[in-house]
C-alpha atoms as a PDB file:
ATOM      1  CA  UNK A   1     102.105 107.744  77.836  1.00  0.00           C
ATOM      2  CA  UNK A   2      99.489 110.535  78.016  1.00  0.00           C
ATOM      3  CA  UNK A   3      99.918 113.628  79.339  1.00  0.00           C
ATOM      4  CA  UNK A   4      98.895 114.161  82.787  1.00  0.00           C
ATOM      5  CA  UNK A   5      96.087 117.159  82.279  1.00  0.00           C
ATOM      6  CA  UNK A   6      92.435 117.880  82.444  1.00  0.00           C
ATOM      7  CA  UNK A   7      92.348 116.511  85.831  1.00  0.00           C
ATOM      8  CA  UNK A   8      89.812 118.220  87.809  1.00  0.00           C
ATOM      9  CA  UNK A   9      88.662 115.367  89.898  1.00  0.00           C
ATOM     10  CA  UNK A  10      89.822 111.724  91.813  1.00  0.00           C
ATOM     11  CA  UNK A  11      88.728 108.728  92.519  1.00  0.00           C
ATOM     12  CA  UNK A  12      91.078 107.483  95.033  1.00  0.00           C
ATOM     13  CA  UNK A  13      91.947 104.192  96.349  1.00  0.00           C
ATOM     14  CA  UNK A  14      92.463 104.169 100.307  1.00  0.00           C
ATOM     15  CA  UNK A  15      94.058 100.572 101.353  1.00  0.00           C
ATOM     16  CA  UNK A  16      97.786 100.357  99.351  1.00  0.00           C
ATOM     17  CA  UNK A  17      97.277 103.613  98.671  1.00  0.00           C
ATOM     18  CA  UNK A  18      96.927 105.795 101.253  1.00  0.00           C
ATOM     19  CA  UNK A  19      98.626 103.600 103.709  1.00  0.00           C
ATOM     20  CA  UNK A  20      98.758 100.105 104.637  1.00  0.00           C
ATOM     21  CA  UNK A  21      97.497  99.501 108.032  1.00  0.00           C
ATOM     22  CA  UNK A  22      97.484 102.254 110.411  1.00  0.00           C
ATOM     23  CA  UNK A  23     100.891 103.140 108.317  1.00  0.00           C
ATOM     24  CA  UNK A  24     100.418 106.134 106.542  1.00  0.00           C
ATOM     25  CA  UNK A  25     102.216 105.721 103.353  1.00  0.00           C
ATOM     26  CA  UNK A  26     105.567 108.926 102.722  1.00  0.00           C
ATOM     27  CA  UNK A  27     103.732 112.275 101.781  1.00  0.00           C
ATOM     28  CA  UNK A  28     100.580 111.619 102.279  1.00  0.00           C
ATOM     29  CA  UNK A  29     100.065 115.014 103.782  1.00  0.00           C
ATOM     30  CA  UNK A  30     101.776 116.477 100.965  1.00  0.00           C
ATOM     31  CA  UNK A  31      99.120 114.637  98.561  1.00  0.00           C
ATOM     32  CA  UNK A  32      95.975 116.133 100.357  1.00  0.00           C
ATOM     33  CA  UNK A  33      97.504 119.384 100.580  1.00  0.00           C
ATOM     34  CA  UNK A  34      98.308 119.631  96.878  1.00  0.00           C
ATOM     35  CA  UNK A  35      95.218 118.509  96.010  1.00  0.00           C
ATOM     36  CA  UNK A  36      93.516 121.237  98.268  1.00  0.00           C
ATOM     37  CA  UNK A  37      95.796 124.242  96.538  1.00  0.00           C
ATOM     38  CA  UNK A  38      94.643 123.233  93.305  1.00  0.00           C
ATOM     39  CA  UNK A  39      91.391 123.115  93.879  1.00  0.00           C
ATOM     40  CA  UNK A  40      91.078 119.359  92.818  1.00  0.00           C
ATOM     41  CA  UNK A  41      87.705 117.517  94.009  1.00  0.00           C
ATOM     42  CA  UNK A  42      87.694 114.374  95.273  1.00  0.00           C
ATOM     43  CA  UNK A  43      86.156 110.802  96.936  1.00  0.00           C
ATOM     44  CA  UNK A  44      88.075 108.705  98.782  1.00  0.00           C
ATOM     45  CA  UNK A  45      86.634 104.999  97.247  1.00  0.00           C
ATOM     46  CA  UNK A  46      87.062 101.849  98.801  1.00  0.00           C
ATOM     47  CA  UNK A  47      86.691  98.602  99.046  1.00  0.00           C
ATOM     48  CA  UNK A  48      87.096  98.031 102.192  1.00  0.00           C
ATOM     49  CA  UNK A  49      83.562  97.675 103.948  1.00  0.00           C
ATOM     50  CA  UNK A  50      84.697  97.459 107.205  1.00  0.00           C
ATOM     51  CA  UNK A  51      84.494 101.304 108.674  1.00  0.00           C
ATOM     52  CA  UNK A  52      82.250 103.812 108.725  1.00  0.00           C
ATOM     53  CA  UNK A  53      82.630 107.607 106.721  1.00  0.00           C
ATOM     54  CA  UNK A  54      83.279 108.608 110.536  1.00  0.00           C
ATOM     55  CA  UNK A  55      85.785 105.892 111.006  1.00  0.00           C
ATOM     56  CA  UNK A  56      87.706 107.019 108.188  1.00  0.00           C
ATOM     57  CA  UNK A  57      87.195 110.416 108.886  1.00  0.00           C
ATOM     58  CA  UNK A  58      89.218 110.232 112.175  1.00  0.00           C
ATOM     59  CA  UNK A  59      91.720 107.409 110.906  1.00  0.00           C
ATOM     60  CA  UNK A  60      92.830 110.102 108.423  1.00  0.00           C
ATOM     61  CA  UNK A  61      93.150 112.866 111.361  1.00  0.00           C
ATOM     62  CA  UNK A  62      95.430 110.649 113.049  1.00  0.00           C
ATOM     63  CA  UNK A  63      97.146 110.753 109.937  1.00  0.00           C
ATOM     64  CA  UNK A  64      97.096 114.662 109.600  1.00  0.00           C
ATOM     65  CA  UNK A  65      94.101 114.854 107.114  1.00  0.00           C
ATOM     66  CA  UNK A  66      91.608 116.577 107.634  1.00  0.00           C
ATOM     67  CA  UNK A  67      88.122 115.549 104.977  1.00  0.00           C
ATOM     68  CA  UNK A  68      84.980 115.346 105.276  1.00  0.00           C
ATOM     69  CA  UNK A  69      81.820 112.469 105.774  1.00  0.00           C
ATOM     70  CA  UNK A  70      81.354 114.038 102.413  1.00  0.00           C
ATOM     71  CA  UNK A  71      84.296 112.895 100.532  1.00  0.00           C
ATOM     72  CA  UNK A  72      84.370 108.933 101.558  1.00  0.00           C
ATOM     73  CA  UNK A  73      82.387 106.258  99.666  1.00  0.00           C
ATOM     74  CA  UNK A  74      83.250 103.068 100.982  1.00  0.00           C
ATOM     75  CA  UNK A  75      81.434  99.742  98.922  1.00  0.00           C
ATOM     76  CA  UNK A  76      79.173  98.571 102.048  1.00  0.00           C
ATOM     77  CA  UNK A  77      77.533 102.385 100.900  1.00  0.00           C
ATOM     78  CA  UNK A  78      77.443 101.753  97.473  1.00  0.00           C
ATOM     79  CA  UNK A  79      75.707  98.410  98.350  1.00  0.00           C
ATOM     80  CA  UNK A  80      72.932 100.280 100.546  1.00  0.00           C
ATOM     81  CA  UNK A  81      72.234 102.750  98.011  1.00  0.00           C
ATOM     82  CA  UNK A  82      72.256 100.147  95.232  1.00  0.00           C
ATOM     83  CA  UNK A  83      69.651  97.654  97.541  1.00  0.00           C
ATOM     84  CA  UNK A  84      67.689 100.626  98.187  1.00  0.00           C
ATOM     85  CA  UNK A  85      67.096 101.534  94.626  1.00  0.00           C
ATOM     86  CA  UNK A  86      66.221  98.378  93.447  1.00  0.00           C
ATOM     87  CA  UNK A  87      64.551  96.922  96.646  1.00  0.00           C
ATOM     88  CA  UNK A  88      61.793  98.297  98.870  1.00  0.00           C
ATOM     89  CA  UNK A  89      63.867  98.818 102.527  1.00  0.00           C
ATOM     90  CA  UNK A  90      60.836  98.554 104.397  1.00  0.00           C
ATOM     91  CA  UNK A  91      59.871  95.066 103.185  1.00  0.00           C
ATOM     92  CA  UNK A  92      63.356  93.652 103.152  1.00  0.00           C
ATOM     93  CA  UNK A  93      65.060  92.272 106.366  1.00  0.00           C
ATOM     94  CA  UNK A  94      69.418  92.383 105.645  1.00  0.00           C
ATOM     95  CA  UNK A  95      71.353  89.872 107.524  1.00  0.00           C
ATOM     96  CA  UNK A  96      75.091  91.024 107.349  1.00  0.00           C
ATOM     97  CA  UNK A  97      78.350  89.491 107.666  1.00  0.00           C
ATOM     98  CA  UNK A  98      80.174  92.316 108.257  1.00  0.00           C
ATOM     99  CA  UNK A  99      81.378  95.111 111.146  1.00  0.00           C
ATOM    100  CA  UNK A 100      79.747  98.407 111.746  1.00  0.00           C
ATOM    101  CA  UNK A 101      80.602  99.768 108.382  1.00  0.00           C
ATOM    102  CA  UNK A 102      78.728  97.632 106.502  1.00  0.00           C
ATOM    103  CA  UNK A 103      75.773  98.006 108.919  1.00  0.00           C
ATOM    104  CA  UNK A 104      75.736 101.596 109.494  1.00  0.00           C
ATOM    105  CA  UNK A 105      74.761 102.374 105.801  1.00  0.00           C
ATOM    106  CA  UNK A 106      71.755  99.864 105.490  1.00  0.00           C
ATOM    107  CA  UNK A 107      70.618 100.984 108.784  1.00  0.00           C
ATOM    108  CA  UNK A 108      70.458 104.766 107.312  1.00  0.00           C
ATOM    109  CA  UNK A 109      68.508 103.257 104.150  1.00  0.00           C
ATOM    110  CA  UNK A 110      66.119 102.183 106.377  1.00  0.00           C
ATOM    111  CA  UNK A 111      66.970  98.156 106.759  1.00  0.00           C
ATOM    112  CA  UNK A 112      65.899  96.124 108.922  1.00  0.00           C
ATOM    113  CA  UNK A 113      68.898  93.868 110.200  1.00  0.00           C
ATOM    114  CA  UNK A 114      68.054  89.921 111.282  1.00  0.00           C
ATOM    115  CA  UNK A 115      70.458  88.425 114.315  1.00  0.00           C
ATOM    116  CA  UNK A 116      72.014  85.375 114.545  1.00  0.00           C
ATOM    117  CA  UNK A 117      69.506  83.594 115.570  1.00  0.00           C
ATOM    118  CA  UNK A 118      66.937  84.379 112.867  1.00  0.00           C
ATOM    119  CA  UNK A 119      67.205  81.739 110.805  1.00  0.00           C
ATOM    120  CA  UNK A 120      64.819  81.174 107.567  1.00  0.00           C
ATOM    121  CA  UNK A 121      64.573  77.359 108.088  1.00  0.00           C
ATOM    122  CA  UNK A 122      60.991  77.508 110.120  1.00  0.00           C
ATOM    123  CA  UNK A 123      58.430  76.810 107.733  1.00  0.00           C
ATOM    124  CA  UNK A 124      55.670  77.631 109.867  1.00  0.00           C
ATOM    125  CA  UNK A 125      57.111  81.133 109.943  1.00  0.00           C
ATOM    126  CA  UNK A 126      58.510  81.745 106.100  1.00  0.00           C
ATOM    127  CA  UNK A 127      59.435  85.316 107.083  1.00  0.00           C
ATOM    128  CA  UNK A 128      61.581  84.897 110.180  1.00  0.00           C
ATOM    129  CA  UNK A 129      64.557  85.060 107.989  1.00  0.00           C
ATOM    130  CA  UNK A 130      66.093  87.610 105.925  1.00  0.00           C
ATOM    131  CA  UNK A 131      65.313  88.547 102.378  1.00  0.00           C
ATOM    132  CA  UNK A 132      68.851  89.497 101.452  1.00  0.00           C
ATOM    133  CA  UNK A 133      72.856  88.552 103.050  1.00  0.00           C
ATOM    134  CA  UNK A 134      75.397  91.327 102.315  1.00  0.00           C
ATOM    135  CA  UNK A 135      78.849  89.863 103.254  1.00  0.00           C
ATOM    136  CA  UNK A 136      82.037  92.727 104.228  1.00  0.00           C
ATOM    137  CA  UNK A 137      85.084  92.208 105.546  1.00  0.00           C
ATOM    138  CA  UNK A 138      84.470  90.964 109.387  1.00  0.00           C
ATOM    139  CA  UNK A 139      87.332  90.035 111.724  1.00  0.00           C
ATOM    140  CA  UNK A 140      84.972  88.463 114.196  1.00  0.00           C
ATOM    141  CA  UNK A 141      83.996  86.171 111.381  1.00  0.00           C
ATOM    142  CA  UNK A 142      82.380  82.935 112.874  1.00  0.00           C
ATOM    143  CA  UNK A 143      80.795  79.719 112.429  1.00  0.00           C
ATOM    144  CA  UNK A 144      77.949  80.892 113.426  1.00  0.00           C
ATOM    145  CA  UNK A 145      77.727  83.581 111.240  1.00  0.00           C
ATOM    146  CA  UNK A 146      79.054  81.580 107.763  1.00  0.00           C
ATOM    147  CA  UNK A 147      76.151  78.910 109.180  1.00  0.00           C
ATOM    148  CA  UNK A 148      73.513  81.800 109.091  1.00  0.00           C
ATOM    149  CA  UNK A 149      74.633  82.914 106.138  1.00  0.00           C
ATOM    150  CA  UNK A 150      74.396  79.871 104.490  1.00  0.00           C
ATOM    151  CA  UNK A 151      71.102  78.722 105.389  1.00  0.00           C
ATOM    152  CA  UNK A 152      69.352  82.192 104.743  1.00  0.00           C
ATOM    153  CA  UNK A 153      71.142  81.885 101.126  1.00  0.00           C
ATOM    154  CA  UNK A 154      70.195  78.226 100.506  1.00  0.00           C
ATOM    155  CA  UNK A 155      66.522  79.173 101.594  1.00  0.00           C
ATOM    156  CA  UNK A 156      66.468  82.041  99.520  1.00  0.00           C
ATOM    157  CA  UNK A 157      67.789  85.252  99.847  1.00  0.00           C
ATOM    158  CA  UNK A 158      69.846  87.593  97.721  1.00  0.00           C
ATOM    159  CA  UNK A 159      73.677  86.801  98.095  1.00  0.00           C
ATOM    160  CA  UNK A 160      75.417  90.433  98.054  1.00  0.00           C
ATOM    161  CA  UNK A 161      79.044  91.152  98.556  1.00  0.00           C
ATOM    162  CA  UNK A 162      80.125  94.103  99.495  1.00  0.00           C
ATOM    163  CA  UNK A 163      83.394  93.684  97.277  1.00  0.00           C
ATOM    164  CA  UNK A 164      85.136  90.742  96.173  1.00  0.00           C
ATOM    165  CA  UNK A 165      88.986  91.297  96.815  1.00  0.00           C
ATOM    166  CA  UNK A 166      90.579  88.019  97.931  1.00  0.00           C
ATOM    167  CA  UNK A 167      93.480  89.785  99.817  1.00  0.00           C
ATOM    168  CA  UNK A 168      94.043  92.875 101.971  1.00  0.00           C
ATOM    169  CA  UNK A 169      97.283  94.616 102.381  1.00  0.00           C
ATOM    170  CA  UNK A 170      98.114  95.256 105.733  1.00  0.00           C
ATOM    171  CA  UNK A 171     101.485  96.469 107.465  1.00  0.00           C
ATOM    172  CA  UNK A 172     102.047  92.604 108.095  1.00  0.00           C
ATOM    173  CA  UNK A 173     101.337  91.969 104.551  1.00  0.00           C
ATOM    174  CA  UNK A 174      98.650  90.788 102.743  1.00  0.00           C
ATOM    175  CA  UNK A 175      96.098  89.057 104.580  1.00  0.00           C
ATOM    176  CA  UNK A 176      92.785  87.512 103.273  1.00  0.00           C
ATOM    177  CA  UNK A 177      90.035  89.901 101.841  1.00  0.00           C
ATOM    178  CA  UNK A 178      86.425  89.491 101.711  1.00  0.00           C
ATOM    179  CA  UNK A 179      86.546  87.569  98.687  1.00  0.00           C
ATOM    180  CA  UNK A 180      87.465  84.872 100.483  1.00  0.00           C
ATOM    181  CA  UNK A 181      84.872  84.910 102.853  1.00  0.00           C
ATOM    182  CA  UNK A 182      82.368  85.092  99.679  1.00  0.00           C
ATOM    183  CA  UNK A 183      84.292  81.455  98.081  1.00  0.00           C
ATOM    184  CA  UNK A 184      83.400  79.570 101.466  1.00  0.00           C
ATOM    185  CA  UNK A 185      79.750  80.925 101.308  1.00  0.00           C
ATOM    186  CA  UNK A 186      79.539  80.095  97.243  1.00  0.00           C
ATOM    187  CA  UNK A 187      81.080  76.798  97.718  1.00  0.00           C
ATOM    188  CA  UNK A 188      78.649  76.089 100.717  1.00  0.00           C
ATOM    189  CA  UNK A 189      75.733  77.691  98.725  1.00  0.00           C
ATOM    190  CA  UNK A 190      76.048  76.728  94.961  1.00  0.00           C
ATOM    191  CA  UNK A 191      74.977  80.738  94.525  1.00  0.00           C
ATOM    192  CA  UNK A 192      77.403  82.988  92.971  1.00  0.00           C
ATOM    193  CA  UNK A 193      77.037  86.700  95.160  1.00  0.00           C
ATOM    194  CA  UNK A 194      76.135  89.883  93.471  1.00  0.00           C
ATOM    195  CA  UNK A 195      79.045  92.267  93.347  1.00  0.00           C
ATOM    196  CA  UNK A 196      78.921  95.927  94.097  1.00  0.00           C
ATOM    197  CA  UNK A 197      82.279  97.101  94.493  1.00  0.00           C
ATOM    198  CA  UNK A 198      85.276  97.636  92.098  1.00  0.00           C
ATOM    199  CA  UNK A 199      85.765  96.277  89.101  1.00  0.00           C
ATOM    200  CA  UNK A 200      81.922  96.554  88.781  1.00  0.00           C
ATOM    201  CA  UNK A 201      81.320  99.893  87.664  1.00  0.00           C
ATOM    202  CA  UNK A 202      78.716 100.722  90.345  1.00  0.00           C
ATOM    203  CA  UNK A 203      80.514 102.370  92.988  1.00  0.00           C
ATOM    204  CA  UNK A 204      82.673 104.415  90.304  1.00  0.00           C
ATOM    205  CA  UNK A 205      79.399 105.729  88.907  1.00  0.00           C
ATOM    206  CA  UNK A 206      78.368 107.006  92.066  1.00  0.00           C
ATOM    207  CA  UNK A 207      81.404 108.146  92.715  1.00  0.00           C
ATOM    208  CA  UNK A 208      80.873 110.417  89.844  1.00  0.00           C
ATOM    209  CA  UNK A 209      77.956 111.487  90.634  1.00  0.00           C
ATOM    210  CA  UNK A 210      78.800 112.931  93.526  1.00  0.00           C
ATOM    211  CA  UNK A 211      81.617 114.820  92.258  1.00  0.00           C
ATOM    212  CA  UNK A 212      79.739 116.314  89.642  1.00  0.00           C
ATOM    213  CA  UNK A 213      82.556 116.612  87.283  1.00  0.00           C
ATOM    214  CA  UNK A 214      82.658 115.615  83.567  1.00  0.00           C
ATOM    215  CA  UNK A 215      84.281 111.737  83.432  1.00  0.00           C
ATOM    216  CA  UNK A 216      86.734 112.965  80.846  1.00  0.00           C
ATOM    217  CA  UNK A 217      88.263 115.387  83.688  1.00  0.00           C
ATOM    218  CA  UNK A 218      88.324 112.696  86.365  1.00  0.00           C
ATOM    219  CA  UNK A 219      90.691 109.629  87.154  1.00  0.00           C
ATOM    220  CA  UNK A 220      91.019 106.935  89.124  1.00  0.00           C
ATOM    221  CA  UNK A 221      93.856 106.349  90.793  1.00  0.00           C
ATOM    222  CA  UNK A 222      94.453 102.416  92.923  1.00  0.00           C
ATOM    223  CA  UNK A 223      96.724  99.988  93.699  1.00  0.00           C
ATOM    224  CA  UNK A 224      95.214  97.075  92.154  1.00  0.00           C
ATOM    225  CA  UNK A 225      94.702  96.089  88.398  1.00  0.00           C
ATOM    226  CA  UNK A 226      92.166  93.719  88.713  1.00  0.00           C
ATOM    227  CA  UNK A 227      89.700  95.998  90.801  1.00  0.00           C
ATOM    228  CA  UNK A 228      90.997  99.330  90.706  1.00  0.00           C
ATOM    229  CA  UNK A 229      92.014  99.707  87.695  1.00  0.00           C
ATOM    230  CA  UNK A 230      89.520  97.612  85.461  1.00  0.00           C
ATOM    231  CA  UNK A 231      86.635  99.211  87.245  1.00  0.00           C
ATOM    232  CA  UNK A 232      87.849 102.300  85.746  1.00  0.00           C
ATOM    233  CA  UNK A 233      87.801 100.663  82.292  1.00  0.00           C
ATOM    234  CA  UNK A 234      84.769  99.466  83.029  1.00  0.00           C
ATOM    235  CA  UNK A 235      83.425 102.809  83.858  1.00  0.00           C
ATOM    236  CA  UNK A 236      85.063 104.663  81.149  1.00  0.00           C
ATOM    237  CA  UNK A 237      87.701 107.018  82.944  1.00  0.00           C
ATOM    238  CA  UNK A 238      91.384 107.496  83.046  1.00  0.00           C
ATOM    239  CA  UNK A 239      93.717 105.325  85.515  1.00  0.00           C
ATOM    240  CA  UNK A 240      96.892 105.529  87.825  1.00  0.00           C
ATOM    241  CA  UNK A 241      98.214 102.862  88.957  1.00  0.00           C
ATOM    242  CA  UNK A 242     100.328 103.158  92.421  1.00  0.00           C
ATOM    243  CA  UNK A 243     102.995 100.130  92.662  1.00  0.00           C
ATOM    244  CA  UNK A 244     102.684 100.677  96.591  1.00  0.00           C
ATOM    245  CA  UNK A 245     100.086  98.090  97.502  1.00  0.00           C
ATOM    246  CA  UNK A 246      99.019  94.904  95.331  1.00  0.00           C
ATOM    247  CA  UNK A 247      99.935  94.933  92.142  1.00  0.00           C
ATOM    248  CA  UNK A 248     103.014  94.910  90.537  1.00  0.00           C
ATOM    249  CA  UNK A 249     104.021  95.918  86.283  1.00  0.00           C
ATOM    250  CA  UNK A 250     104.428  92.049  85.924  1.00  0.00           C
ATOM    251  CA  UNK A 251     100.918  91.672  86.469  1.00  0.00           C
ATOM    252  CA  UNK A 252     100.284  93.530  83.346  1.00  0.00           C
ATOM    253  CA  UNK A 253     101.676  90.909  81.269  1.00  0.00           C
ATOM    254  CA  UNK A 254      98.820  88.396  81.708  1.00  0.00           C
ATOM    255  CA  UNK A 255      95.833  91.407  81.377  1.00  0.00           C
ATOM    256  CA  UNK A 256      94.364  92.440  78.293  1.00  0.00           C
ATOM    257  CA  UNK A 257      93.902  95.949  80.157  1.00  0.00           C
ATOM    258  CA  UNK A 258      96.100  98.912  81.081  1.00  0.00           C
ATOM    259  CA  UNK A 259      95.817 101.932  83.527  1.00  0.00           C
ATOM    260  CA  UNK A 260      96.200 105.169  81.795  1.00  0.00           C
ATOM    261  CA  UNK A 261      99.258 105.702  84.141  1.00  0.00           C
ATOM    262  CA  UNK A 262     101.820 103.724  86.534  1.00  0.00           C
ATOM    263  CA  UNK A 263     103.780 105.814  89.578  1.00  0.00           C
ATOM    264  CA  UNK A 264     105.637 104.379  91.907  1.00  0.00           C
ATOM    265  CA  UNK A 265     102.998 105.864  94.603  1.00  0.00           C
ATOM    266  CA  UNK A 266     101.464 109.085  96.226  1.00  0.00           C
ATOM    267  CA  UNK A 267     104.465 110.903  96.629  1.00  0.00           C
ATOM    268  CA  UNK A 268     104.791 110.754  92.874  1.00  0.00           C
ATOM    269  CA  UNK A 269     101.399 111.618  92.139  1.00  0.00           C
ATOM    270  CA  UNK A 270     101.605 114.453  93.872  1.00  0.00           C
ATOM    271  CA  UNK A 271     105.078 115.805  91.517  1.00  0.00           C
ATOM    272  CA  UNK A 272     102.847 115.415  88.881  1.00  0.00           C
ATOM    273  CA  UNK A 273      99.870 117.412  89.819  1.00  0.00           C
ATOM    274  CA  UNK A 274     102.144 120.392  90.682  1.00  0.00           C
ATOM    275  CA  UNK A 275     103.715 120.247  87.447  1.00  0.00           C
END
């Protein structure tokens, strides 16, 4: 296994990571403060669409953590940034499946976002509905809102997902993950969504760039192989694999892909770091 040096920066993983839940997973405090003393930069990358950088600002104080809007990139901002770069915000109305944390970011890019009942199916008024659909995680998912989805897809629009996980592990255990919400819409559709979050390389790019640190001194660290972890192979940086969350070492037997590093989780990460 490679040594663990040259790490001046991390990527980090929140959900299975962090905590699961509102659980806080054993030394997490310890983590943040070693990472502090050594002077190691880092984003907190997720996922998970469904907060805001203020949301997870304040879950983490609960937690004893203190970090800043700064140092959170969750996918629903990747996906604003990425629409806004390759789309003209001003001309493009967003409907979202989704809670505030998917909305908040779009709104910022300067979105316009289409209700319920704006529906592209009048053809007397083309524009009524929405140019694009970014889907998050949303646990007041509806009818409704799959139905608006759908027709604003079938008549048209750009099919984003925010990230395409399939489960989320929760202090219950793992529950279903926006990437299930994506196979009802693609089944009802026939469209296959655009993905912005891990494995695609997108949100660990901008990750980067916001750290500002050469790739070769930064890692990755997650809980799952087939996001995390690939994304990171993807991208072209180091891994560490926590076995707190998702995946297990008997899921490596069926990829063609390793992380750079496996730990048992943070509290071993942190060991590590200090020696």
């Amino acid at each position: 296994m490679e040594p663990f040096t040259n790490i001046r920066a991390l990527i980090i993983d929140m959900d299975g990571v962090l905590w699961h839940g509102d659980q806080p997973m054993p030394g997490l405090t310890d983590f943040f403060q070693t990472l502090r003393e050594q002077q190691i930069r880092f984003i907190l990358a997720t996922n998970n669409a469904r907060l805001t950088q203020e949301q997870y600002v304040d879950k983490l104080a609960k937690m004893g953590v203190q970090v800043t809007r700064n140092e959170i990139l969750t996918s629903s901002m990747a996906t604003a940034l990425y629409l806004s770069e390759h789309t003209n915000p001003a001309e493009n109305r967003v409907y979202v499946i989704g809670e505030d944390g998917a909305k908040q970011p779009l709104l910022e890019q300067g979105f316009t976002l289409t209700e319920l009942y704006e529906l592209n199916d009048d053809k007397d008024n083309p524009n009524m509905g929405a140019h694009i659909v970014v889907c998050g995680m949303d646990r007041n998912l509806s009818w409704d809102k799959l139905a608006t989805a759908t027709l604003n897809i079938r008549a048209g629009a750009q099919f984003i997902g925010t990230n395409a996980d399939t489960t989320l592990p929760t202090e219950r255990g793992l529950t279903h993950g926006n990437g299930a919400i994506l196979a009802a819409l693609e089944a009802a559709t026939g469209i296959t969504p655009t993905i912005i979050g891990k494995p695609e390389p997108i949100i660990y790019q901008q990750a980067l760039t916001l750290l500002g640190i050469d790739p070769a001194q930064t890692v990755a660290i997650g809980d799952r192989l087939e996001t995390d972890i690939l994304g990171a192979v993807r991208t072209g940086i180091r891994s560490l694999m926590v076995l707190s969350g998702v995946s297990t070492e008997e899921d490596f037997k069926t990829a063609d892909y390793r992380p750079t590093w496996v730990m048992p989780d943070i509290r071993a990460v942190t060991e590590a770091l200090k020696n």
